[in-house]
PDB file of N, CA and C in Angstrom:
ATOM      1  N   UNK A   1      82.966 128.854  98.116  1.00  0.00           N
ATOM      2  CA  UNK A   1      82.897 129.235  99.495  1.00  0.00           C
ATOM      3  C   UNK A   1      84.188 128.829 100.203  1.00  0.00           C
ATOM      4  N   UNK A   2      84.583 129.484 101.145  1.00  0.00           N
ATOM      5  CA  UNK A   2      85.928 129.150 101.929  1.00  0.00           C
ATOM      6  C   UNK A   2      85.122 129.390 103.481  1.00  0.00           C
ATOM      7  N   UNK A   3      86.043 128.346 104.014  1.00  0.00           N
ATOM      8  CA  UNK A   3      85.417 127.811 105.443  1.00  0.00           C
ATOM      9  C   UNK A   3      86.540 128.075 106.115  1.00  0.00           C
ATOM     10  N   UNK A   4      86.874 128.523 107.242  1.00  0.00           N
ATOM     11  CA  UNK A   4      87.961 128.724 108.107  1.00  0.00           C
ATOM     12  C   UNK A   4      87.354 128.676 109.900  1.00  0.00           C
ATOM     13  N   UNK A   5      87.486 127.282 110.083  1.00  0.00           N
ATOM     14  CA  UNK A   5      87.442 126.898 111.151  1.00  0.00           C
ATOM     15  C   UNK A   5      88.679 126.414 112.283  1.00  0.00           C
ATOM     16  N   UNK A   6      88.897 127.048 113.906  1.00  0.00           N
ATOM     17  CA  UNK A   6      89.782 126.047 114.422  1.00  0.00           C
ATOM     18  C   UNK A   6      89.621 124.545 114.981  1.00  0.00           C
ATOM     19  N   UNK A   7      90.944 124.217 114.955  1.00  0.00           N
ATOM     20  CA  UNK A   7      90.938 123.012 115.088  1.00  0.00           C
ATOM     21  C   UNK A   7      91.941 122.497 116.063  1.00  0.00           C
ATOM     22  N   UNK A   8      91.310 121.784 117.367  1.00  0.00           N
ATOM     23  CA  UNK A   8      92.700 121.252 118.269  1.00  0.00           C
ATOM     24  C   UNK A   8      92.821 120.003 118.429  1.00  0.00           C
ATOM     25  N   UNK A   9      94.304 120.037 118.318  1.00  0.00           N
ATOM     26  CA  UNK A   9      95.211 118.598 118.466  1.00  0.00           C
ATOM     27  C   UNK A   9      95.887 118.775 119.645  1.00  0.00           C
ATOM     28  N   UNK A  10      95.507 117.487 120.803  1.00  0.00           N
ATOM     29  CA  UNK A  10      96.895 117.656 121.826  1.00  0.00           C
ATOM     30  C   UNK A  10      96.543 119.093 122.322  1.00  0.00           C
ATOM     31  N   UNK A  11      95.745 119.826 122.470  1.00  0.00           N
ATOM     32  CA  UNK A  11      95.783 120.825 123.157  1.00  0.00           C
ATOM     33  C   UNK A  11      96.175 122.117 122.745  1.00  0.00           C
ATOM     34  N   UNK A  12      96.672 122.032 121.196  1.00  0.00           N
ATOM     35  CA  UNK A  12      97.314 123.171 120.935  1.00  0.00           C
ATOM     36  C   UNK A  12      96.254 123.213 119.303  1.00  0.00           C
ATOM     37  N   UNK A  13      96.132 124.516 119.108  1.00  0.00           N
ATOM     38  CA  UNK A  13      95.331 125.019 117.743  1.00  0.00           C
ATOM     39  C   UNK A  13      95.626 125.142 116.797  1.00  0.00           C
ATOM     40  N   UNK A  14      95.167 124.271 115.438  1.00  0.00           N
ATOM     41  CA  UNK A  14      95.068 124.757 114.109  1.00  0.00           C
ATOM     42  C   UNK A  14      94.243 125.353 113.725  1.00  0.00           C
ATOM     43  N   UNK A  15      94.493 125.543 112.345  1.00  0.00           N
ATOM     44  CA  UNK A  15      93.532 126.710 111.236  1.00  0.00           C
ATOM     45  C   UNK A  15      93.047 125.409 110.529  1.00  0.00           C
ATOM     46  N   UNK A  16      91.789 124.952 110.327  1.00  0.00           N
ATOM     47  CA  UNK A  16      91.451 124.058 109.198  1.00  0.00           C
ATOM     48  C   UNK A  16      90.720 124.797 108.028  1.00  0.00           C
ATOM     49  N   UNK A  17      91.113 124.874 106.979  1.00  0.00           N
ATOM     50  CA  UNK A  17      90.680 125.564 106.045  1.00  0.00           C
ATOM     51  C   UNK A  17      90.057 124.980 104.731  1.00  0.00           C
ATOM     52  N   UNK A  18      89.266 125.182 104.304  1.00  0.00           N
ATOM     53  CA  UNK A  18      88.034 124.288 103.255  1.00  0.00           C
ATOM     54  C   UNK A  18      88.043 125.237 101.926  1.00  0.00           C
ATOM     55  N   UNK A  19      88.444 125.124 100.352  1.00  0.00           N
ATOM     56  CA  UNK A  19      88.078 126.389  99.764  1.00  0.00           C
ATOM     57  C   UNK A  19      87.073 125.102  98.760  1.00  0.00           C
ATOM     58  N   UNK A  20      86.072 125.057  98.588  1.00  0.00           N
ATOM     59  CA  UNK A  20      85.485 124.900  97.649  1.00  0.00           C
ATOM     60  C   UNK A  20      85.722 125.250  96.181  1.00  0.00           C
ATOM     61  N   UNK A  21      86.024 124.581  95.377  1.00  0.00           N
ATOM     62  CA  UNK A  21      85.899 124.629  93.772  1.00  0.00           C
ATOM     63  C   UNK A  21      85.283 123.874  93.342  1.00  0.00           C
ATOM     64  N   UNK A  22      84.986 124.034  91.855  1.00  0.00           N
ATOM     65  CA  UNK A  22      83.916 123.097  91.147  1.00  0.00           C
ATOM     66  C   UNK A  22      84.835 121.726  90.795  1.00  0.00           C
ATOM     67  N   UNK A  23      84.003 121.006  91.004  1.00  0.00           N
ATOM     68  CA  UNK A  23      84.369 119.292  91.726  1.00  0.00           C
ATOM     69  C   UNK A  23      85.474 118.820  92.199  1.00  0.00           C
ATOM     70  N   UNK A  24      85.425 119.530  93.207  1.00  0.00           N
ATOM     71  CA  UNK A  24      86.860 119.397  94.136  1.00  0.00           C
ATOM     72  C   UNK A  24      86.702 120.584  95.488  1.00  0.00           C
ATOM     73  N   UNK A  25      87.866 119.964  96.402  1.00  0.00           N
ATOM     74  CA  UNK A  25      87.726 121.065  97.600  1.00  0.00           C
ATOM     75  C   UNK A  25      89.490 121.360  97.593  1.00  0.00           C
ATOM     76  N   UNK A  26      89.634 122.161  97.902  1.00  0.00           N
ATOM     77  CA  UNK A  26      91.082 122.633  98.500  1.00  0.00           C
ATOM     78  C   UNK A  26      90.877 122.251  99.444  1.00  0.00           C
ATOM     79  N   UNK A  27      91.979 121.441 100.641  1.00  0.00           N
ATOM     80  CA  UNK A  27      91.728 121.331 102.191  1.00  0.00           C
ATOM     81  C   UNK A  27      93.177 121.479 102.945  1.00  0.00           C
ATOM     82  N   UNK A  28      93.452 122.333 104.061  1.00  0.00           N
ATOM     83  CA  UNK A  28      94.516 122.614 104.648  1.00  0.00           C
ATOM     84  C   UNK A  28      94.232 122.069 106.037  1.00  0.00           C
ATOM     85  N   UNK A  29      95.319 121.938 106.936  1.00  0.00           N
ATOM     86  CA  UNK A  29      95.158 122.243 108.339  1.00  0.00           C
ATOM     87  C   UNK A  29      96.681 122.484 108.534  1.00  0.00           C
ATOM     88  N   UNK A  30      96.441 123.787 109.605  1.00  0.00           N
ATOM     89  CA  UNK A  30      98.230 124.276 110.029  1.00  0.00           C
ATOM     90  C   UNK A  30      98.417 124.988 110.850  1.00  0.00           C
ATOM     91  N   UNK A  31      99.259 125.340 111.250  1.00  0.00           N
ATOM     92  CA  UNK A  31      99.660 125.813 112.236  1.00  0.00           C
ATOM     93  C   UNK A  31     100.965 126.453 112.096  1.00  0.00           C
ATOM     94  N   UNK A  32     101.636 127.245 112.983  1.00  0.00           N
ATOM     95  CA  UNK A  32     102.828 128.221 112.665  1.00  0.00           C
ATOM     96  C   UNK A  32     104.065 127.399 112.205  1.00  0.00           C
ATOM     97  N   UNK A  33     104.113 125.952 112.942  1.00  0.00           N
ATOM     98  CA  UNK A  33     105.073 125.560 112.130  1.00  0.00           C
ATOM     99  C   UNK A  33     105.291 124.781 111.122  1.00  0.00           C
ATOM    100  N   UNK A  34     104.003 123.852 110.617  1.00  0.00           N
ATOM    101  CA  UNK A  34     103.689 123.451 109.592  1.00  0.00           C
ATOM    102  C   UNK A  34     101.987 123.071 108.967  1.00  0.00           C
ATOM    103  N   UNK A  35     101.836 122.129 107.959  1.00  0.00           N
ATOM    104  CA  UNK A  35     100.529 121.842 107.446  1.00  0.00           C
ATOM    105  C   UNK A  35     100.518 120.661 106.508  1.00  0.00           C
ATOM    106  N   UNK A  36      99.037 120.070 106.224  1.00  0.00           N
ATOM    107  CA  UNK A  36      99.307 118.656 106.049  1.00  0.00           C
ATOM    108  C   UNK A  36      97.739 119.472 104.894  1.00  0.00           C
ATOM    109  N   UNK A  37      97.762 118.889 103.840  1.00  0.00           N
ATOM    110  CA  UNK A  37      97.106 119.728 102.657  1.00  0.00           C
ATOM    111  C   UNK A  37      96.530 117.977 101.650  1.00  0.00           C
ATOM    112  N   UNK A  38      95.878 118.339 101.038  1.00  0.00           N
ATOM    113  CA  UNK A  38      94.992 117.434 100.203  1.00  0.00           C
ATOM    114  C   UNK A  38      95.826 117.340  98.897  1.00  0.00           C
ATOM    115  N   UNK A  39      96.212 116.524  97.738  1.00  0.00           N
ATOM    116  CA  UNK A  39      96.490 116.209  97.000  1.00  0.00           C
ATOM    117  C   UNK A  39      96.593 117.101  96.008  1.00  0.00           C
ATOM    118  N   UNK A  40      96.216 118.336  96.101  1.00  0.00           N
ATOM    119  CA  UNK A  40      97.082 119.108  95.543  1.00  0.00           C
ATOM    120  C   UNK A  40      98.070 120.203  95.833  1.00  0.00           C
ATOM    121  N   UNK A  41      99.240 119.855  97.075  1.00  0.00           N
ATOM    122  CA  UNK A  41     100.258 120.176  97.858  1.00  0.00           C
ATOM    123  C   UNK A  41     101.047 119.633  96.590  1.00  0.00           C
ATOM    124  N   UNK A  42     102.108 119.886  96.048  1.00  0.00           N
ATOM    125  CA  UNK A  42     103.251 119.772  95.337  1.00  0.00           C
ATOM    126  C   UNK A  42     104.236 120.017  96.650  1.00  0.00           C
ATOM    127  N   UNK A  43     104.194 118.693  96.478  1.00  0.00           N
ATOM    128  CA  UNK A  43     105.556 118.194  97.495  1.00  0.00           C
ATOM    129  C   UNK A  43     107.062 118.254  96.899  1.00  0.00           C
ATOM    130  N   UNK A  44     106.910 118.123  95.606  1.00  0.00           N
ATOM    131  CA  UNK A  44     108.346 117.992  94.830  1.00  0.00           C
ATOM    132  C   UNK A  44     108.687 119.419  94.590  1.00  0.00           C
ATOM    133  N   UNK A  45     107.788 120.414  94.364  1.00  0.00           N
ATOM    134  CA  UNK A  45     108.163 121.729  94.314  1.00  0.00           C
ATOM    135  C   UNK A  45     108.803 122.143  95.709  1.00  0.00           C
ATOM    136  N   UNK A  46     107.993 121.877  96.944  1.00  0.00           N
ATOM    137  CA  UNK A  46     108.463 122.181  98.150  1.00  0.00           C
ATOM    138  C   UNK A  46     109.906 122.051  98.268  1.00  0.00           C
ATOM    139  N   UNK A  47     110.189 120.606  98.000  1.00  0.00           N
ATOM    140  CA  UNK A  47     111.962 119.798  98.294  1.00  0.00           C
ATOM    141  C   UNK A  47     112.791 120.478  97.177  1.00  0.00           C
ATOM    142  N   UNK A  48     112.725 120.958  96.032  1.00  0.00           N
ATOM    143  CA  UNK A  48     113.377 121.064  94.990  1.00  0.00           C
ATOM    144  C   UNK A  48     113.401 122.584  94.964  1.00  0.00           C
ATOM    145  N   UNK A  49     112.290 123.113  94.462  1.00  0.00           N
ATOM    146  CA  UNK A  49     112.700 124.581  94.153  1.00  0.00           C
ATOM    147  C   UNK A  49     113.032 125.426  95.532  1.00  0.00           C
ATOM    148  N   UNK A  50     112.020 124.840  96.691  1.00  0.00           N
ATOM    149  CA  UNK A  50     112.309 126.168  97.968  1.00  0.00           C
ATOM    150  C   UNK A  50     112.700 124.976  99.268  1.00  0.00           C
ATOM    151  N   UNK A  51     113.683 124.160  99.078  1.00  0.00           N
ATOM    152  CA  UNK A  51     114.276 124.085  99.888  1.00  0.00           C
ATOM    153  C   UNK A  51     114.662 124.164 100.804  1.00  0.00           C
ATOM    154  N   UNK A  52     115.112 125.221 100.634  1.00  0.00           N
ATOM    155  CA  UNK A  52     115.883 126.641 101.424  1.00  0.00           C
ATOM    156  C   UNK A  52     115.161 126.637 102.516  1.00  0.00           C
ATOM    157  N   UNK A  53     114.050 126.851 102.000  1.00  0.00           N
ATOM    158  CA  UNK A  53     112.827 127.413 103.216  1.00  0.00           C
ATOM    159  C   UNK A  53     112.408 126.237 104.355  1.00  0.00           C
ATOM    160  N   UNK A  54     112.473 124.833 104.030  1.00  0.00           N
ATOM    161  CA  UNK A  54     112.915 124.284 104.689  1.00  0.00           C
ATOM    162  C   UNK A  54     111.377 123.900 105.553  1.00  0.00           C
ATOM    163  N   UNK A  55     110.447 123.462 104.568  1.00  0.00           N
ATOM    164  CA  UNK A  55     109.128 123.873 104.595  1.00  0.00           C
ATOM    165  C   UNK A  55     108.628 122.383 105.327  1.00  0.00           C
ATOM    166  N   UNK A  56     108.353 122.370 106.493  1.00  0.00           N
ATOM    167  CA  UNK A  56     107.048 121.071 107.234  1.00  0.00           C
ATOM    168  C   UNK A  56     105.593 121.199 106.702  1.00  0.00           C
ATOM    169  N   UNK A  57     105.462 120.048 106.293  1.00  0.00           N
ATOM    170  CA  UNK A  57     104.387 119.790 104.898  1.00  0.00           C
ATOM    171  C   UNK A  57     104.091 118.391 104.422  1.00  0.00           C
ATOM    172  N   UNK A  58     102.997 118.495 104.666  1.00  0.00           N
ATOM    173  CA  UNK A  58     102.579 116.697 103.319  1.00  0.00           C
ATOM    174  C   UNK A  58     101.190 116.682 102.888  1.00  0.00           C
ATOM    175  N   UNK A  59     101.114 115.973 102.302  1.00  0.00           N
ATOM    176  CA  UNK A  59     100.110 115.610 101.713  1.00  0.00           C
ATOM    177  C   UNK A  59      99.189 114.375 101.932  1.00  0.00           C
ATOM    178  N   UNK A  60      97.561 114.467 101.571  1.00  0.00           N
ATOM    179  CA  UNK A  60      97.555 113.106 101.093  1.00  0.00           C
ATOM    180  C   UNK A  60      96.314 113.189 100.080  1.00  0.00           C
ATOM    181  N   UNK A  61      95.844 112.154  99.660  1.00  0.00           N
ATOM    182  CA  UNK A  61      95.095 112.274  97.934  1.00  0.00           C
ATOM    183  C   UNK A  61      94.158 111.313  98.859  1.00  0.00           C
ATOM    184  N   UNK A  62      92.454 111.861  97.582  1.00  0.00           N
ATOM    185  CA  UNK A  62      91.757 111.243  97.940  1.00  0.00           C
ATOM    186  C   UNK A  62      90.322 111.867  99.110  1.00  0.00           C
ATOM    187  N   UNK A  63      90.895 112.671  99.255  1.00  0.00           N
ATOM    188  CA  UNK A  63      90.505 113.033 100.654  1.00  0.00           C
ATOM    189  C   UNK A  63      89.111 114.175 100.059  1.00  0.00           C
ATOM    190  N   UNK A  64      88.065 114.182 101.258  1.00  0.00           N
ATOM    191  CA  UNK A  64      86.835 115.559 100.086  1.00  0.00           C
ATOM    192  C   UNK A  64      86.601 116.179 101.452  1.00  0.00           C
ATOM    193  N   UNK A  65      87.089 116.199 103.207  1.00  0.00           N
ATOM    194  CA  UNK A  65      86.530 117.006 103.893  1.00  0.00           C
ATOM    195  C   UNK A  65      87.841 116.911 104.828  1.00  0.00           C
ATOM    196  N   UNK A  66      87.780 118.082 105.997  1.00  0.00           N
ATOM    197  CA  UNK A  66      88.761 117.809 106.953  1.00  0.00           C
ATOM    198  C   UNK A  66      89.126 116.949 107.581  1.00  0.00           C
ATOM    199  N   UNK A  67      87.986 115.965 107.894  1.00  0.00           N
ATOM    200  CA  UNK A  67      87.788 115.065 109.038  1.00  0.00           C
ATOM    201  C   UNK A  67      88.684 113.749 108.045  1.00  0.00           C
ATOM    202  N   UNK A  68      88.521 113.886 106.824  1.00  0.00           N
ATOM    203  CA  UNK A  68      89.129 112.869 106.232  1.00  0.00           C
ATOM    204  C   UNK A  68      90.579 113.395 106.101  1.00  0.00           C
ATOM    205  N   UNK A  69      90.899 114.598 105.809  1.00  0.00           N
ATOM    206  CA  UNK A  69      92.386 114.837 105.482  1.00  0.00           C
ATOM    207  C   UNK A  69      93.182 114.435 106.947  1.00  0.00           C
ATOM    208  N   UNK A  70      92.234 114.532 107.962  1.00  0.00           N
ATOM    209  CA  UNK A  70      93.062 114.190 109.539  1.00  0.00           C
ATOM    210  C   UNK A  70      92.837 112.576 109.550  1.00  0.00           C
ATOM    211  N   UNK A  71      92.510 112.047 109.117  1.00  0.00           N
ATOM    212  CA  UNK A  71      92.455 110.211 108.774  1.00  0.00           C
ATOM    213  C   UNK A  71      92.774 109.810 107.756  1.00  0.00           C
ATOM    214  N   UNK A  72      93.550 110.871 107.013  1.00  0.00           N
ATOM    215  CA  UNK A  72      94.013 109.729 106.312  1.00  0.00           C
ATOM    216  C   UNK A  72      95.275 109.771 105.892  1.00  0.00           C
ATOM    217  N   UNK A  73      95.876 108.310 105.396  1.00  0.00           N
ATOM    218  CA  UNK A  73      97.366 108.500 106.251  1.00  0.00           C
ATOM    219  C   UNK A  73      98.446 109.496 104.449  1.00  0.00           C
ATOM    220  N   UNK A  74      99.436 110.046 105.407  1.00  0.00           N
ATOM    221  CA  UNK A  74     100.198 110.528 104.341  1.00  0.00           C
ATOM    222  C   UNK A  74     100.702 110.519 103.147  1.00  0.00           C
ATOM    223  N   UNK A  75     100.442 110.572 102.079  1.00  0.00           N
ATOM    224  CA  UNK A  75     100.760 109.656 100.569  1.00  0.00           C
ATOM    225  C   UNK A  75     102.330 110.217 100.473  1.00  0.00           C
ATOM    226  N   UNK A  76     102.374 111.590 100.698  1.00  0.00           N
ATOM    227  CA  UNK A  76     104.108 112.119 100.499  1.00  0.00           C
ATOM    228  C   UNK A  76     104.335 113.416 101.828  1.00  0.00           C
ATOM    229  N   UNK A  77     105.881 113.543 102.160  1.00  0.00           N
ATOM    230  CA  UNK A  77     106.038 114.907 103.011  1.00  0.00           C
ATOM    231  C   UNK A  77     107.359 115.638 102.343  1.00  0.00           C
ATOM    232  N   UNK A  78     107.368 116.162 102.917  1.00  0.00           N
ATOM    233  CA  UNK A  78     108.816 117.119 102.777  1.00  0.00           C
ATOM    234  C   UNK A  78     109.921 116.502 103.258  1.00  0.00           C
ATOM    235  N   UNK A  79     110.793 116.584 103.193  1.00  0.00           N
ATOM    236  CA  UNK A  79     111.951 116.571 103.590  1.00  0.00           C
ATOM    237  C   UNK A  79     112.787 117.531 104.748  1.00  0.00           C
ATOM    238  N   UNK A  80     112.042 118.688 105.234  1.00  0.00           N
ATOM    239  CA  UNK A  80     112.245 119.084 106.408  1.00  0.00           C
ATOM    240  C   UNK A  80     111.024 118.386 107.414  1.00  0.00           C
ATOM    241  N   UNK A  81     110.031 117.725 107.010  1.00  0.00           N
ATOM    242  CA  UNK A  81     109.167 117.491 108.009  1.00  0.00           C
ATOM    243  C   UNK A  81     109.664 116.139 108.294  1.00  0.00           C
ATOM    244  N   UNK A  82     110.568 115.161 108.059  1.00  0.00           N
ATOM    245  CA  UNK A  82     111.294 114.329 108.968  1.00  0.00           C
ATOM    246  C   UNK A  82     112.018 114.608 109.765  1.00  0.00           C
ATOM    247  N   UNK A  83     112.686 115.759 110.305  1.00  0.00           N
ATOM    248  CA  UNK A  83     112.866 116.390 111.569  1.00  0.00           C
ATOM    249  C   UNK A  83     111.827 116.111 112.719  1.00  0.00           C
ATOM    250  N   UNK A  84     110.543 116.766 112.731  1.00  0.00           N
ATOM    251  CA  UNK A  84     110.040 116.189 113.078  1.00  0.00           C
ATOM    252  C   UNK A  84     108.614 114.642 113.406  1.00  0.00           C
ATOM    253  N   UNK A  85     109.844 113.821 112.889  1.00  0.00           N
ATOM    254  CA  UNK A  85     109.183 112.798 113.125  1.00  0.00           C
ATOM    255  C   UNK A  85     108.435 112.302 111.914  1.00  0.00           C
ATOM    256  N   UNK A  86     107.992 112.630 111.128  1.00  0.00           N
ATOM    257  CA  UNK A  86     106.822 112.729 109.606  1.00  0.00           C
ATOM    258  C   UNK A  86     107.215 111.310 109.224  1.00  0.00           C
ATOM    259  N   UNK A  87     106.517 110.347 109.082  1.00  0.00           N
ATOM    260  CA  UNK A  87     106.836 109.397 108.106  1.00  0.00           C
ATOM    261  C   UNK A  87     105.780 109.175 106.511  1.00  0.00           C
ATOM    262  N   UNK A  88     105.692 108.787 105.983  1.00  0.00           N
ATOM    263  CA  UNK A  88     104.548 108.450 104.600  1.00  0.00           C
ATOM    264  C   UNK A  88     103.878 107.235 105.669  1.00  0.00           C
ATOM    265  N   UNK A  89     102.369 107.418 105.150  1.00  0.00           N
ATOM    266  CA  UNK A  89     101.637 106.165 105.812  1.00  0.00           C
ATOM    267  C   UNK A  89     101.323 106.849 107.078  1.00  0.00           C
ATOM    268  N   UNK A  90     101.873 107.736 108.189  1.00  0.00           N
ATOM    269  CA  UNK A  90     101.276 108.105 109.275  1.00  0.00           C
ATOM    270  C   UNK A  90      99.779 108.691 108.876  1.00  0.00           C
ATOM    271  N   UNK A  91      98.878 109.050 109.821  1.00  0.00           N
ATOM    272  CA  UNK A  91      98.251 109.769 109.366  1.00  0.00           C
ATOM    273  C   UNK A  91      98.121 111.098 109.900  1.00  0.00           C
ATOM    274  N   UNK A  92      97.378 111.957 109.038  1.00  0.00           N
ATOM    275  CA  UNK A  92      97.292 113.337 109.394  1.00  0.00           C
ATOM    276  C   UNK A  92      97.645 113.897 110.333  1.00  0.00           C
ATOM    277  N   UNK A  93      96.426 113.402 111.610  1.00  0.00           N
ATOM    278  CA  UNK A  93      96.532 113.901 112.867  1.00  0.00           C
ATOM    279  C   UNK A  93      97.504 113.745 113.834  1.00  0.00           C
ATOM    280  N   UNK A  94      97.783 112.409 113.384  1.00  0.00           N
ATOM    281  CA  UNK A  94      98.870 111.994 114.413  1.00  0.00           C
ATOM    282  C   UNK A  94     100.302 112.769 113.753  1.00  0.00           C
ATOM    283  N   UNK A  95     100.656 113.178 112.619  1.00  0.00           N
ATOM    284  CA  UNK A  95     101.531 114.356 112.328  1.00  0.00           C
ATOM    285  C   UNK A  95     101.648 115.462 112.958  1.00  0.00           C
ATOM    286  N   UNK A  96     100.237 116.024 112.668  1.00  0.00           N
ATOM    287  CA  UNK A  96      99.993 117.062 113.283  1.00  0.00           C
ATOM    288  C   UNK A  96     100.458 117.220 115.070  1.00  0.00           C
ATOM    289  N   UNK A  97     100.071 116.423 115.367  1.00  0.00           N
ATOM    290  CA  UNK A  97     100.299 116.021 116.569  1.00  0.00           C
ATOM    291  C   UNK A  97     101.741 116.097 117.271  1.00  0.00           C
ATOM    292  N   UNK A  98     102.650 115.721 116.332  1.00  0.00           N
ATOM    293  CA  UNK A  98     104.245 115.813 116.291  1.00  0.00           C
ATOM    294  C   UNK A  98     104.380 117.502 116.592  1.00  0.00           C
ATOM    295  N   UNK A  99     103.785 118.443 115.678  1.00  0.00           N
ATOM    296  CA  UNK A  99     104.130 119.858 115.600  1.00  0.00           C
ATOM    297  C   UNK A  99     103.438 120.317 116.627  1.00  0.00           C
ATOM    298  N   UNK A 100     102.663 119.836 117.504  1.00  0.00           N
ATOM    299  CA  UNK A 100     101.775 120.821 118.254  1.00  0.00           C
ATOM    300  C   UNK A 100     102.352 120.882 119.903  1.00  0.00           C
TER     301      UNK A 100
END
């Protein structure tokens, strides 16, 4: 099942997105200029192969619903998302929060 609910930070709207698989969930939340994704975001692909693109993004592991991917704090980000502000250890929302 895939769940596509919004979601606001600070006043401004994300997409929180849920895909269910067998023992595990996919989990997103984003917005036009970036997204903060569950432990299986390949962060090293982001920085290395597409670069270029210059992608605001992180991750964190651990996590089984939205409410947790927005609490809990960052395990890795991109390297364009220290522009704005991104550190490892912040958490979710308060990232999110940076982009909105």
């Amino acid at each position: 099942m895939i769940t596509v609910n919004p979601l606001e930070i600070k006043g401004m709207f994300f997409t929180a997105i849920t895909v269910e698989l067998p023992k595990t969930n996919l989990l997103m939340i984003s917005n036009d200029i970036g997204y903060i994704m569950c432990g299986a975001l390949d962060v090293d692909l982001l920085n290395e192969k597409l670069a270029k693109r210059e992608i605001i993004a992180a991750r964190a592991v651990g996590v089984k619903t939205i409410d947790e991917l927005l609490h809990a704090p960052l395990e890795k980000i991109t390297d364009a998302s220290k522009e704005y502000g991104w550190k490892v250890g912040m958490i979710g929302k308060e990232a999110l929060g940076l982009i909105s």
